[in-house]
N, C-alpha and C. Protein backbone atom coordinates (compact mmCIF):
# COMPACT_ATOMS: atom_id res chain seq x y z
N UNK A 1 -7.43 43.11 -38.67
CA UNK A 1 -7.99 41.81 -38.42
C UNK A 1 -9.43 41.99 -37.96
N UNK A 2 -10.58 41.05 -38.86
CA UNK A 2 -11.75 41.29 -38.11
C UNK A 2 -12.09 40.72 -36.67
N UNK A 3 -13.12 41.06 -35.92
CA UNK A 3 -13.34 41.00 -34.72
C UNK A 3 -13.35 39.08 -34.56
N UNK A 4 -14.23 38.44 -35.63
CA UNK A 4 -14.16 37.44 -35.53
C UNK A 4 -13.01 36.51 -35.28
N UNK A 5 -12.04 37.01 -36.21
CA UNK A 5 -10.88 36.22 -36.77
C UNK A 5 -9.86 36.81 -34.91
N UNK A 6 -10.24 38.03 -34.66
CA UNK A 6 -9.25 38.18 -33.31
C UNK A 6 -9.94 37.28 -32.22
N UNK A 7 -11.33 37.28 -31.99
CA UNK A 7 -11.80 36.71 -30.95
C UNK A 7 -10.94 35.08 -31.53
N UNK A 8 -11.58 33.93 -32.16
CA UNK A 8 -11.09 32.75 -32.65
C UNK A 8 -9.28 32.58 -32.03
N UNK A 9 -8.49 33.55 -32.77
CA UNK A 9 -6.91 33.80 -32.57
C UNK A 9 -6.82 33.76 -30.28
N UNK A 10 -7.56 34.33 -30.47
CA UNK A 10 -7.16 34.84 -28.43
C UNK A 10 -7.71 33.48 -27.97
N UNK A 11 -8.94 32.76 -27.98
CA UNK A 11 -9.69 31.65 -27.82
C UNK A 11 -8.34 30.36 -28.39
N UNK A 12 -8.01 30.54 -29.22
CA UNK A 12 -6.78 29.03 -29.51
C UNK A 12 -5.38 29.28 -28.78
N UNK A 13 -4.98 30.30 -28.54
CA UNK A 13 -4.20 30.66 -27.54
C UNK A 13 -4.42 30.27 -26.41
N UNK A 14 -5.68 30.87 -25.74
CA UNK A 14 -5.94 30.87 -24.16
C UNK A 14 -6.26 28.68 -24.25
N UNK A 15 -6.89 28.61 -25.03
CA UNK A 15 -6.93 26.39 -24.44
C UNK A 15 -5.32 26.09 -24.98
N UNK A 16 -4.71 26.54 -25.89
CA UNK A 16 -2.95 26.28 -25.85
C UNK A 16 -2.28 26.39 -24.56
N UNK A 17 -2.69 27.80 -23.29
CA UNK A 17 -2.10 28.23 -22.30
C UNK A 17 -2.63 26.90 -22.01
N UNK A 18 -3.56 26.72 -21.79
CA UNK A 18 -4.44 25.74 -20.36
C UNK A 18 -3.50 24.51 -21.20
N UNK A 19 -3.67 23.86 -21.95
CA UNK A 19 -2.59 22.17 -22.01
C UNK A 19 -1.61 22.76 -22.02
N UNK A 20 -0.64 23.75 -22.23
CA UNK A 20 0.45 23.84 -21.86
C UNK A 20 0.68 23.69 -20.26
N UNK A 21 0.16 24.37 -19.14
CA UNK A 21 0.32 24.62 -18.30
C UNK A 21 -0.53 23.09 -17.31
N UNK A 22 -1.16 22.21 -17.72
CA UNK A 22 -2.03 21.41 -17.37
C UNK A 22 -0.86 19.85 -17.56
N UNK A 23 -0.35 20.08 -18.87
CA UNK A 23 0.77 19.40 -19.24
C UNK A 23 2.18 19.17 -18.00
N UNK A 24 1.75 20.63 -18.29
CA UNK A 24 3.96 20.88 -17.23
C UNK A 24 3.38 20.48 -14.95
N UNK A 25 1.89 20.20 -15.31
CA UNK A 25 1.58 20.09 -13.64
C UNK A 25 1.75 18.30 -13.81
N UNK A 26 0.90 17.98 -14.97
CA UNK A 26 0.81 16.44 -14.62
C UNK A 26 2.14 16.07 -14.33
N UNK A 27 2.98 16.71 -15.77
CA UNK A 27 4.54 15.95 -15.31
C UNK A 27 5.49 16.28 -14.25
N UNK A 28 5.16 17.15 -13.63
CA UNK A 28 5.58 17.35 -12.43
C UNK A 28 4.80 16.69 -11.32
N UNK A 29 3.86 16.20 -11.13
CA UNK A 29 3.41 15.13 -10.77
C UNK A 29 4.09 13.76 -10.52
N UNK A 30 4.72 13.80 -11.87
CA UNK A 30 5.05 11.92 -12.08
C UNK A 30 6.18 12.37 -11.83
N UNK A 31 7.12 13.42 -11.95
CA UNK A 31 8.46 13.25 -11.41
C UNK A 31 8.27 12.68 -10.04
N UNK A 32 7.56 13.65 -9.33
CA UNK A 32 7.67 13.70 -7.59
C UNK A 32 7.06 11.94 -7.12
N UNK A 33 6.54 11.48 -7.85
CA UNK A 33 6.34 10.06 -7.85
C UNK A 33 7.47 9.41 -8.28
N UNK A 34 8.21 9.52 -9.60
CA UNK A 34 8.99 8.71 -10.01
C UNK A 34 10.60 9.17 -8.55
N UNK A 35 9.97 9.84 -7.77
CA UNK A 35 11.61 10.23 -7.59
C UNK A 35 12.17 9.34 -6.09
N UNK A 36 10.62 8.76 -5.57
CA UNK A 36 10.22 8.66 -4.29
C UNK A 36 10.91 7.24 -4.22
N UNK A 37 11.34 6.44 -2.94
CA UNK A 37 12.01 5.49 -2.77
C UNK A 37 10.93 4.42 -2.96
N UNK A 38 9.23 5.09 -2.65
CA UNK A 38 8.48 4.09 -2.78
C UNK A 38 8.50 3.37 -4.32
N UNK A 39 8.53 4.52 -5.21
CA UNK A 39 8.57 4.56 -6.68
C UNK A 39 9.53 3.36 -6.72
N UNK A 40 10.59 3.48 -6.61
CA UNK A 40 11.98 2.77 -6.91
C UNK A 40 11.48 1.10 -6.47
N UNK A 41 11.51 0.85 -5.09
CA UNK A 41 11.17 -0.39 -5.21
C UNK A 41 9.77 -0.94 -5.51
N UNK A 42 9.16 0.07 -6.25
CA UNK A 42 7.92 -0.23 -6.99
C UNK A 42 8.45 -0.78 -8.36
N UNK A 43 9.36 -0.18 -9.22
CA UNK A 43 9.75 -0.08 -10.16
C UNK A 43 10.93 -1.66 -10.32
N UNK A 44 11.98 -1.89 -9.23
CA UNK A 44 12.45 -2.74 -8.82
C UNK A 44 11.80 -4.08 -8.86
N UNK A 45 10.76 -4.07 -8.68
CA UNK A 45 9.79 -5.35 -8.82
C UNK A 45 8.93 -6.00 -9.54
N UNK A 46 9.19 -4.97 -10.60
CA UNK A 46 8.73 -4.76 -12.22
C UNK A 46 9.62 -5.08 -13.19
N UNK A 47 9.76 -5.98 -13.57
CA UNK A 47 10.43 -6.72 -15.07
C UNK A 47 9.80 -6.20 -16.33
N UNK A 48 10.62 -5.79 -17.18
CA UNK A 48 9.70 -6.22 -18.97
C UNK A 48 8.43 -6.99 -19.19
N UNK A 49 9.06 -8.06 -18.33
CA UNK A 49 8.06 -9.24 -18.87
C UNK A 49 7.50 -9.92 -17.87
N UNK A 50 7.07 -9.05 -16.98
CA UNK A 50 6.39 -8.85 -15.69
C UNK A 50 4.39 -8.81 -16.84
N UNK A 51 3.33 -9.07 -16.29
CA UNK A 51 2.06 -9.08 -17.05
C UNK A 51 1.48 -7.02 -16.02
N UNK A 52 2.40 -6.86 -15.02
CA UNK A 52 1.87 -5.59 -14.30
C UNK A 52 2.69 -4.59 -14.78
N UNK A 53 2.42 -3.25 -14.35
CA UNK A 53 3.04 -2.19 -14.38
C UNK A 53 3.19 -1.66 -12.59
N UNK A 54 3.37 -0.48 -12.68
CA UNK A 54 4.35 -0.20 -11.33
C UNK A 54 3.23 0.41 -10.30
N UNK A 55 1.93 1.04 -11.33
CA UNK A 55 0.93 1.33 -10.83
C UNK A 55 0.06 -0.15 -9.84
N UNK A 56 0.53 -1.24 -10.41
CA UNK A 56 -0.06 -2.56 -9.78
C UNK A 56 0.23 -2.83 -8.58
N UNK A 57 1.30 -2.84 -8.10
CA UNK A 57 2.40 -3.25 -7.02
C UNK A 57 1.66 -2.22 -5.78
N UNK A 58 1.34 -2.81 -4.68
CA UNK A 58 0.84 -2.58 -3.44
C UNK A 58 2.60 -3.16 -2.48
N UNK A 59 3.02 -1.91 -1.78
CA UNK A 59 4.25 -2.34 -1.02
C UNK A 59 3.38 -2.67 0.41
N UNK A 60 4.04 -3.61 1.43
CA UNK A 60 2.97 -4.00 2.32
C UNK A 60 3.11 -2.96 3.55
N UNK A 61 3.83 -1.49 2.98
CA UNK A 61 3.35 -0.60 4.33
C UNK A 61 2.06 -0.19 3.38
N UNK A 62 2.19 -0.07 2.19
CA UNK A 62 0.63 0.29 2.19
C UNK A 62 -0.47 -0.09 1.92
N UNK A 63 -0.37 -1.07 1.55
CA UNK A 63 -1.69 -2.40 2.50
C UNK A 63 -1.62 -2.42 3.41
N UNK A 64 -1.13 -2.34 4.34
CA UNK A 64 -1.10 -2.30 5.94
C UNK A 64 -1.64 -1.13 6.31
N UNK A 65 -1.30 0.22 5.58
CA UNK A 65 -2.05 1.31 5.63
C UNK A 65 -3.65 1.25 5.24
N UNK A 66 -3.83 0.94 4.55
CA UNK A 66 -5.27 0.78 4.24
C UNK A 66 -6.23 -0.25 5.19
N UNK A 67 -5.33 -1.20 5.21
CA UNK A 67 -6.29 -2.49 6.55
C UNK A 67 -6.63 -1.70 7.77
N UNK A 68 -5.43 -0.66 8.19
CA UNK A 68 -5.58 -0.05 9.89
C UNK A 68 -6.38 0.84 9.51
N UNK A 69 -6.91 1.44 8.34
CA UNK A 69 -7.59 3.00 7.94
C UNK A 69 -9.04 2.48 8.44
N UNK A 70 -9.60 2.85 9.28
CA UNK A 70 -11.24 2.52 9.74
C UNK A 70 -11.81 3.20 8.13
N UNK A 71 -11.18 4.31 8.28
CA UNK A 71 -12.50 4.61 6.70
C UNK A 71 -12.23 4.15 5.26
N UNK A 72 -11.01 3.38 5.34
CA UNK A 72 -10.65 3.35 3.95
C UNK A 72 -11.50 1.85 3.46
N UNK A 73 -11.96 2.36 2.62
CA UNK A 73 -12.90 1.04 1.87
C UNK A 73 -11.68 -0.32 1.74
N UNK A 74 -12.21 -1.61 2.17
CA UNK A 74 -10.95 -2.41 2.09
C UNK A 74 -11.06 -3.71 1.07
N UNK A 75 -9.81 -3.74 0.01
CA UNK A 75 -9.84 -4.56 -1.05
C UNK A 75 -10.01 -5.83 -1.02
N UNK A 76 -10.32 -6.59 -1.90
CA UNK A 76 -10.56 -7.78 -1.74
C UNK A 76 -8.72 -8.58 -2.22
N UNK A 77 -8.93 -9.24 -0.60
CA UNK A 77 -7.74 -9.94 -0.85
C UNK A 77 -7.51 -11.08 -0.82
N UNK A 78 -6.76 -11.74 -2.11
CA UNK A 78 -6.62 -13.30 -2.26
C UNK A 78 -4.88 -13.66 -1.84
N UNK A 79 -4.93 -14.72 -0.92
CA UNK A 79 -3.90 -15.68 -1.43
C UNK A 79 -3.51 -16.87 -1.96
N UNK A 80 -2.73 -16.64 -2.89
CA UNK A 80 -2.76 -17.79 -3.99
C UNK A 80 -1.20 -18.86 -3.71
N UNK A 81 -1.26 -18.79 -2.54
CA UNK A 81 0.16 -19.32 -2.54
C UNK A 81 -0.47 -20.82 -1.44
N UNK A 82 0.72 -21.20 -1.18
CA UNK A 82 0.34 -22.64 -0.58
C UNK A 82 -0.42 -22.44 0.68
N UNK A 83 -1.35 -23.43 1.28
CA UNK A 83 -2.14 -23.75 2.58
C UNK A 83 -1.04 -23.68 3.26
N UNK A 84 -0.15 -24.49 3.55
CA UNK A 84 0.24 -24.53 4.96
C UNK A 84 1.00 -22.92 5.53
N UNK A 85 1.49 -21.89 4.37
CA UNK A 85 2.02 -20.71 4.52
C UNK A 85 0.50 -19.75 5.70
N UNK A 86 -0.34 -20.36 4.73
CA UNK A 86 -1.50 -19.38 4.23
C UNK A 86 -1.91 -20.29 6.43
N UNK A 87 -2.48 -21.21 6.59
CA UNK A 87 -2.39 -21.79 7.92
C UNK A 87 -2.12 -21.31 9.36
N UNK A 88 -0.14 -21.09 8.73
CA UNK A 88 0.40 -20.75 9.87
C UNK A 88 0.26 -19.54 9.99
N UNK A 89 0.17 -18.15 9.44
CA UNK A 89 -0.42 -17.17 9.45
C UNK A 89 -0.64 -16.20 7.90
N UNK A 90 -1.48 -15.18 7.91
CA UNK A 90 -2.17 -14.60 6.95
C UNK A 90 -2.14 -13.13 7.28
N UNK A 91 -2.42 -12.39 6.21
CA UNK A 91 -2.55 -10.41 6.11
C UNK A 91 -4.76 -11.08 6.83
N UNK A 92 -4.52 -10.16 7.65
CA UNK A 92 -6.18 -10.01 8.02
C UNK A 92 -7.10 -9.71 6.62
N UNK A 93 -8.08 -11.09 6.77
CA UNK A 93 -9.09 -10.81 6.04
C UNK A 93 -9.53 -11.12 4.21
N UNK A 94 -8.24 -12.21 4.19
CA UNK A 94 -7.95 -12.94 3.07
C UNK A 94 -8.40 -14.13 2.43
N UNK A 95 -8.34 -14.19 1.41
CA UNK A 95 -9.88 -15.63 1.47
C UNK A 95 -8.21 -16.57 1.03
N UNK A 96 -8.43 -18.00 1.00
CA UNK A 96 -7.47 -18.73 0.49
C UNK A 96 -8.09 -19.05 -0.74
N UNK A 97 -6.95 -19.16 -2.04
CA UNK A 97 -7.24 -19.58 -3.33
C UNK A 97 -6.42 -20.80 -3.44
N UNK A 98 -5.57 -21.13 -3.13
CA UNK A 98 -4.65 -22.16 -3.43
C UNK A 98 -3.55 -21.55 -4.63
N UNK A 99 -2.78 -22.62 -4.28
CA UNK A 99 -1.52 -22.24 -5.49
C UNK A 99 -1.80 -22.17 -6.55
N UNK A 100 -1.64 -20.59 -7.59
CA UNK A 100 -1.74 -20.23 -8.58
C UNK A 100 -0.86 -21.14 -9.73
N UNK A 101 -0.08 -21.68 -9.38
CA UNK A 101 0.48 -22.23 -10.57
C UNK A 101 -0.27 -23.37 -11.02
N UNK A 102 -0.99 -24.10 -10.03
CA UNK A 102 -1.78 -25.49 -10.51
C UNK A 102 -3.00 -24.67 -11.08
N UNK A 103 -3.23 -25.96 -11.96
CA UNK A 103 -4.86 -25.55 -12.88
C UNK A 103 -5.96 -25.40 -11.36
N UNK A 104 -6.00 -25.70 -10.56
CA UNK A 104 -6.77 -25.76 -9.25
C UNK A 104 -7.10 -24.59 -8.96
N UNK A 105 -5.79 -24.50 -8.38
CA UNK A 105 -5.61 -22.48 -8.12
C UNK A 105 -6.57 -21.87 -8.54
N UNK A 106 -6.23 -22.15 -9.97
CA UNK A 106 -6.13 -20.68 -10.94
C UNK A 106 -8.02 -20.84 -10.98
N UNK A 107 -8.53 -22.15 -11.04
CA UNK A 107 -9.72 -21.92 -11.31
C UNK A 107 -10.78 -21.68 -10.03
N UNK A 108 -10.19 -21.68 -8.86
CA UNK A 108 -10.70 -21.40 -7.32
C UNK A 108 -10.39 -19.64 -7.80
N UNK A 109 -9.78 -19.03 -8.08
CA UNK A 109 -9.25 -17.63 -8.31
C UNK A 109 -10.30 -17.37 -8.92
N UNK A 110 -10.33 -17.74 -10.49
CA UNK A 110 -11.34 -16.68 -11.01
C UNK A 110 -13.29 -17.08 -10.96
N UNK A 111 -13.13 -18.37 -9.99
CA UNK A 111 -14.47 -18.18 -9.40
C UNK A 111 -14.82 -17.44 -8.50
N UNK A 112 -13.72 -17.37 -8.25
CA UNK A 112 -14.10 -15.97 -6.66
C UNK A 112 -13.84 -14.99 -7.04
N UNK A 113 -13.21 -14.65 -8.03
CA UNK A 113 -13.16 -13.09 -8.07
C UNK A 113 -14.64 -12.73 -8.96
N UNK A 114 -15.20 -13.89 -9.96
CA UNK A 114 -16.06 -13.42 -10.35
C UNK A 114 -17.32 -13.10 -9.39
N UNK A 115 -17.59 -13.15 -8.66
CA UNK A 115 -18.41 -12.30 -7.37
C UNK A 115 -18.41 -11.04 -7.43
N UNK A 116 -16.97 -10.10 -7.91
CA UNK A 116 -17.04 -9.16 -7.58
C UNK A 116 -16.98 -8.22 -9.01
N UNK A 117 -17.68 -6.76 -8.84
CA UNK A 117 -17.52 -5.96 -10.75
C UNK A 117 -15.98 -5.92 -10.96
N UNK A 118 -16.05 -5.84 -12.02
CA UNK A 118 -15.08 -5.50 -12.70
C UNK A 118 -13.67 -4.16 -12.23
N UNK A 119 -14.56 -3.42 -11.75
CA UNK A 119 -13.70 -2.00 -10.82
C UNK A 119 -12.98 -2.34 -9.60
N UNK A 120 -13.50 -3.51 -8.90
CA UNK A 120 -12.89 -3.94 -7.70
C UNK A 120 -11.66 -4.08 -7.32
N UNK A 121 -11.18 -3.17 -6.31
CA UNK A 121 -9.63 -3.21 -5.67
C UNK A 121 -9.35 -4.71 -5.32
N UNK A 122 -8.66 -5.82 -6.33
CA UNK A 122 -8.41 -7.09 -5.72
C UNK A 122 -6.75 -6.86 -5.45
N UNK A 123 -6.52 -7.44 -4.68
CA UNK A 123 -5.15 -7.22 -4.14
C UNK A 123 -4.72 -9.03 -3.89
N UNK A 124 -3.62 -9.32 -4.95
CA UNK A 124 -3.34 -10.70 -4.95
C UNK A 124 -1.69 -11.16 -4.01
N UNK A 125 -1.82 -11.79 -3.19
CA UNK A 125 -0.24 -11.92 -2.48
C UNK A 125 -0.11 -13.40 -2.20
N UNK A 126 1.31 -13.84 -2.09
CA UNK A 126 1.76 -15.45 -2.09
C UNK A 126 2.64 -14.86 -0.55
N UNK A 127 3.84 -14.56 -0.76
CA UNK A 127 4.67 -14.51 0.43
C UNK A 127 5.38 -15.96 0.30
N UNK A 128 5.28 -17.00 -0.44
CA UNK A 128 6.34 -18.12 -0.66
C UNK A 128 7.54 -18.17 -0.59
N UNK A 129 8.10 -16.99 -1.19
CA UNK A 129 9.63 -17.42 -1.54
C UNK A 129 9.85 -15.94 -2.08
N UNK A 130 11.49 -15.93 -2.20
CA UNK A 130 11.44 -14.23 -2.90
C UNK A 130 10.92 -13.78 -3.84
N UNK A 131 10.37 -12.72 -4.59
CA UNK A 131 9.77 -12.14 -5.50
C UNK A 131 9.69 -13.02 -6.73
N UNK A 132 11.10 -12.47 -7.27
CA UNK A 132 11.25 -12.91 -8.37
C UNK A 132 11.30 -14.74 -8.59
N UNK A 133 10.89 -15.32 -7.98
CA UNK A 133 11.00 -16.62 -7.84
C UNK A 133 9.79 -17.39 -7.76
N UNK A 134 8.41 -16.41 -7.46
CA UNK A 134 7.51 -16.68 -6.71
C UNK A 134 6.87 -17.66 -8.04
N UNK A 135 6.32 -18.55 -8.25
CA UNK A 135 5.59 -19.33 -9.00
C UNK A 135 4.15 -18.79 -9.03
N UNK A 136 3.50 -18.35 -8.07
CA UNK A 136 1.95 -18.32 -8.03
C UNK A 136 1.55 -16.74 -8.77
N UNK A 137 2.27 -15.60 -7.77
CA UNK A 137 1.66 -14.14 -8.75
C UNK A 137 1.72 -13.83 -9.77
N UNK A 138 2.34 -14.36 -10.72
CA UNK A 138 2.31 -13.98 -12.48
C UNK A 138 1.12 -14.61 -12.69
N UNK A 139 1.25 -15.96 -12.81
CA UNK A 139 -0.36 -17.08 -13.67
C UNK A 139 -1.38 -16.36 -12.73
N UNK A 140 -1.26 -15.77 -11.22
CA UNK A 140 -2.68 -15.36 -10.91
C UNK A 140 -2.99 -14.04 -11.47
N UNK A 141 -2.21 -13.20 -11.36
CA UNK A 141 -2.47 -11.55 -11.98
C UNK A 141 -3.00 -11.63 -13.30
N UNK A 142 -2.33 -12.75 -14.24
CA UNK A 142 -2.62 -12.79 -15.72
C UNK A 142 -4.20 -13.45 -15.87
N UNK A 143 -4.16 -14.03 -14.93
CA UNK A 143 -5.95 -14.63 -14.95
C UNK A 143 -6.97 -13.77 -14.59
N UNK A 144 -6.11 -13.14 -13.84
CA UNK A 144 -7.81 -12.29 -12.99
C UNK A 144 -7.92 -10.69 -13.98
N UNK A 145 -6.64 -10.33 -15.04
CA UNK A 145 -6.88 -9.52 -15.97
C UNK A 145 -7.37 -9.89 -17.02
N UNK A 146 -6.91 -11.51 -17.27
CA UNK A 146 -7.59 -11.68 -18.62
C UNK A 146 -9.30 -11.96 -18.71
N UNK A 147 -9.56 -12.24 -17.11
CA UNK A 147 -11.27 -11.95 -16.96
C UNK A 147 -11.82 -10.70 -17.07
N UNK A 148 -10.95 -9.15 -17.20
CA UNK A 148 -11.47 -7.87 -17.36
C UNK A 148 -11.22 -7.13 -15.81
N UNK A 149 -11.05 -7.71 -15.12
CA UNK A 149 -10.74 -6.73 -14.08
C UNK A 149 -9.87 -5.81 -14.14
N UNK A 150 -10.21 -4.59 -13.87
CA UNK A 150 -9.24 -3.16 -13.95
C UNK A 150 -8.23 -2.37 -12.85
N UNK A 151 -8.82 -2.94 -11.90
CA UNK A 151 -8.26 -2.72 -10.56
C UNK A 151 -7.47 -3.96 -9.85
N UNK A 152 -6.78 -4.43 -10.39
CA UNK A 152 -5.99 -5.44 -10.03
C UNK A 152 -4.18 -5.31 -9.33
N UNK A 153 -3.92 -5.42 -8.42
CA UNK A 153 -3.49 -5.11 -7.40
C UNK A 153 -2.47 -6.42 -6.89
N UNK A 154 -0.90 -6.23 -7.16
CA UNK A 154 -0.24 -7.63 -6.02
C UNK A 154 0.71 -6.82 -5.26
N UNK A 155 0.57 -8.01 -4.49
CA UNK A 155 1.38 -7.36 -2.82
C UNK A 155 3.27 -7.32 -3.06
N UNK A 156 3.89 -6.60 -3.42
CA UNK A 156 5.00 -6.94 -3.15
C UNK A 156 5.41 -7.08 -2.24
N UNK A 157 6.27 -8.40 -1.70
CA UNK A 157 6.95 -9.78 -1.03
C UNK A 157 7.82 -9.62 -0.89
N UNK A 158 8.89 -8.99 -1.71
CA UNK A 158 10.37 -8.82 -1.65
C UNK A 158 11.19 -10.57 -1.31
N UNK A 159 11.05 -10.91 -0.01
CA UNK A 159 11.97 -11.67 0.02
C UNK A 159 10.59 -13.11 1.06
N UNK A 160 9.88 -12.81 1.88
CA UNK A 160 8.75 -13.68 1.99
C UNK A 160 7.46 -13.05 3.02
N UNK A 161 7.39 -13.59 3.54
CA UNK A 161 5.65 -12.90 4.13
C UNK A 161 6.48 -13.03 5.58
N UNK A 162 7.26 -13.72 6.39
CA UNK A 162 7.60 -13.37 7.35
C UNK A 162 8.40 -12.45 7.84
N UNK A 163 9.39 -11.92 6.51
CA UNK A 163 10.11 -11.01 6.75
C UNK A 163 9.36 -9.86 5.87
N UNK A 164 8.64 -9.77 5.42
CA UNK A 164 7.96 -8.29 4.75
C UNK A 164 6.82 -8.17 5.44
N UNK A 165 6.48 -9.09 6.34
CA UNK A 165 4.95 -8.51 6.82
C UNK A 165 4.86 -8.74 8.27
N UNK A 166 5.18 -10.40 8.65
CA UNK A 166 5.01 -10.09 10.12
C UNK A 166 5.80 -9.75 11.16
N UNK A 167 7.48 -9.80 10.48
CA UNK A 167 8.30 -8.89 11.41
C UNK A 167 8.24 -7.69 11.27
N UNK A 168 7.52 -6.95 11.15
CA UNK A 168 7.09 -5.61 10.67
C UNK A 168 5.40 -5.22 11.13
N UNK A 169 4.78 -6.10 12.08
CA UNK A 169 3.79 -6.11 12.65
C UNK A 169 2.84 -5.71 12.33
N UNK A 170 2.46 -5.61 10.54
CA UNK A 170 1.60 -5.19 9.82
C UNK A 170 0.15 -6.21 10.63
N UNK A 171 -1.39 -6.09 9.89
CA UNK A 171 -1.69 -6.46 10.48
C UNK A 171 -2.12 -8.43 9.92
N UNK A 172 -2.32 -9.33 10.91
CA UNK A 172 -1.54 -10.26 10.31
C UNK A 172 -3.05 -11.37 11.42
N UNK A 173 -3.41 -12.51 11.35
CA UNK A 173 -3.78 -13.73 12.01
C UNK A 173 -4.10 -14.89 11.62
N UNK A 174 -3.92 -15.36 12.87
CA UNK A 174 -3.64 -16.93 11.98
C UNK A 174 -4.60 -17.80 12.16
């Protein structure tokens, strides 16, 4: 074999090693994610025909983690669910949009989000009623993606904002 043809042969081998071995880390990666309880009720709160994926879903220990982080850069957060919820108390530092399901809402939403680029951590939460029931986070998530935002972000609620957030003393005022 000439020198050429061996150097070329060792060179398609050695970048074969590297994605082979680059391959078997990522997916070991996503196991140790997929395996985690956070994963699960990440995944749990995700329908087919949900407009998010599982990467979207913020659980509220970790928004709560990020609000208490002094250094962690902090997202822009809307609630799109009713005034008087939004009134009696709120996650610190939330602008009010009004209810996503009315044409109102939705167009208070994507005037305010347009303020911010396109990359922006927006983090959208109602706390109304249980998850799957909620009227406002689908029509708002689907609006503020179909304006191009990439970093789009909702709070999973599970069952409402008093029992997922402030009996749990995340941080919260009213």
């Amino acid at each position: 074999m000439s020198l050429k043809k061996s150097f070329l042969y060792s060179c398609i081998v050695l970048l074969g090693s590297f994605f082979v071995i680059s391959t078997s880390n990522a997916q070991n990666k996503y196991h140790k994610i997929r395996n985690t309880k956070d994963y699960s009720l990440k995944a749990q709160a995700t329908k087919s025909s949900d407009p998010w994926t599982v990467k979207n879903i913020y659980l509220p220990k970790e928004l709560a983690q990020i609000l208490t982080n002094k250094k962690a850069k902090k997202p822009v957060i809307l609630q799109v669910g009713f005034s008087f919820l939004y009134n009696q108390n709120h996650i610190i530092g939330p602008k009010y949009m009004g209810p996503a399901f009315r044409a109102k809402g939705i167009e208070t939403l994507k005037n305010e989000v347009k303020k911010y680029n396109l990359n922006e951590n927006i983090v959208l939460y109602c706390g109304c009623c249980p998850w799957v029931d909620c009227p406002n986070i689908r029509p708002a998530f689907k609006a503020v993606k179909k304006l191009g935002y990439k970093n789009v972000h909702v709070l999973y609620i599970q069952t409402n904002f008093v029992q997922n957030w402030m009996d749990k003393d995340y941080p919260s005022s009213k």
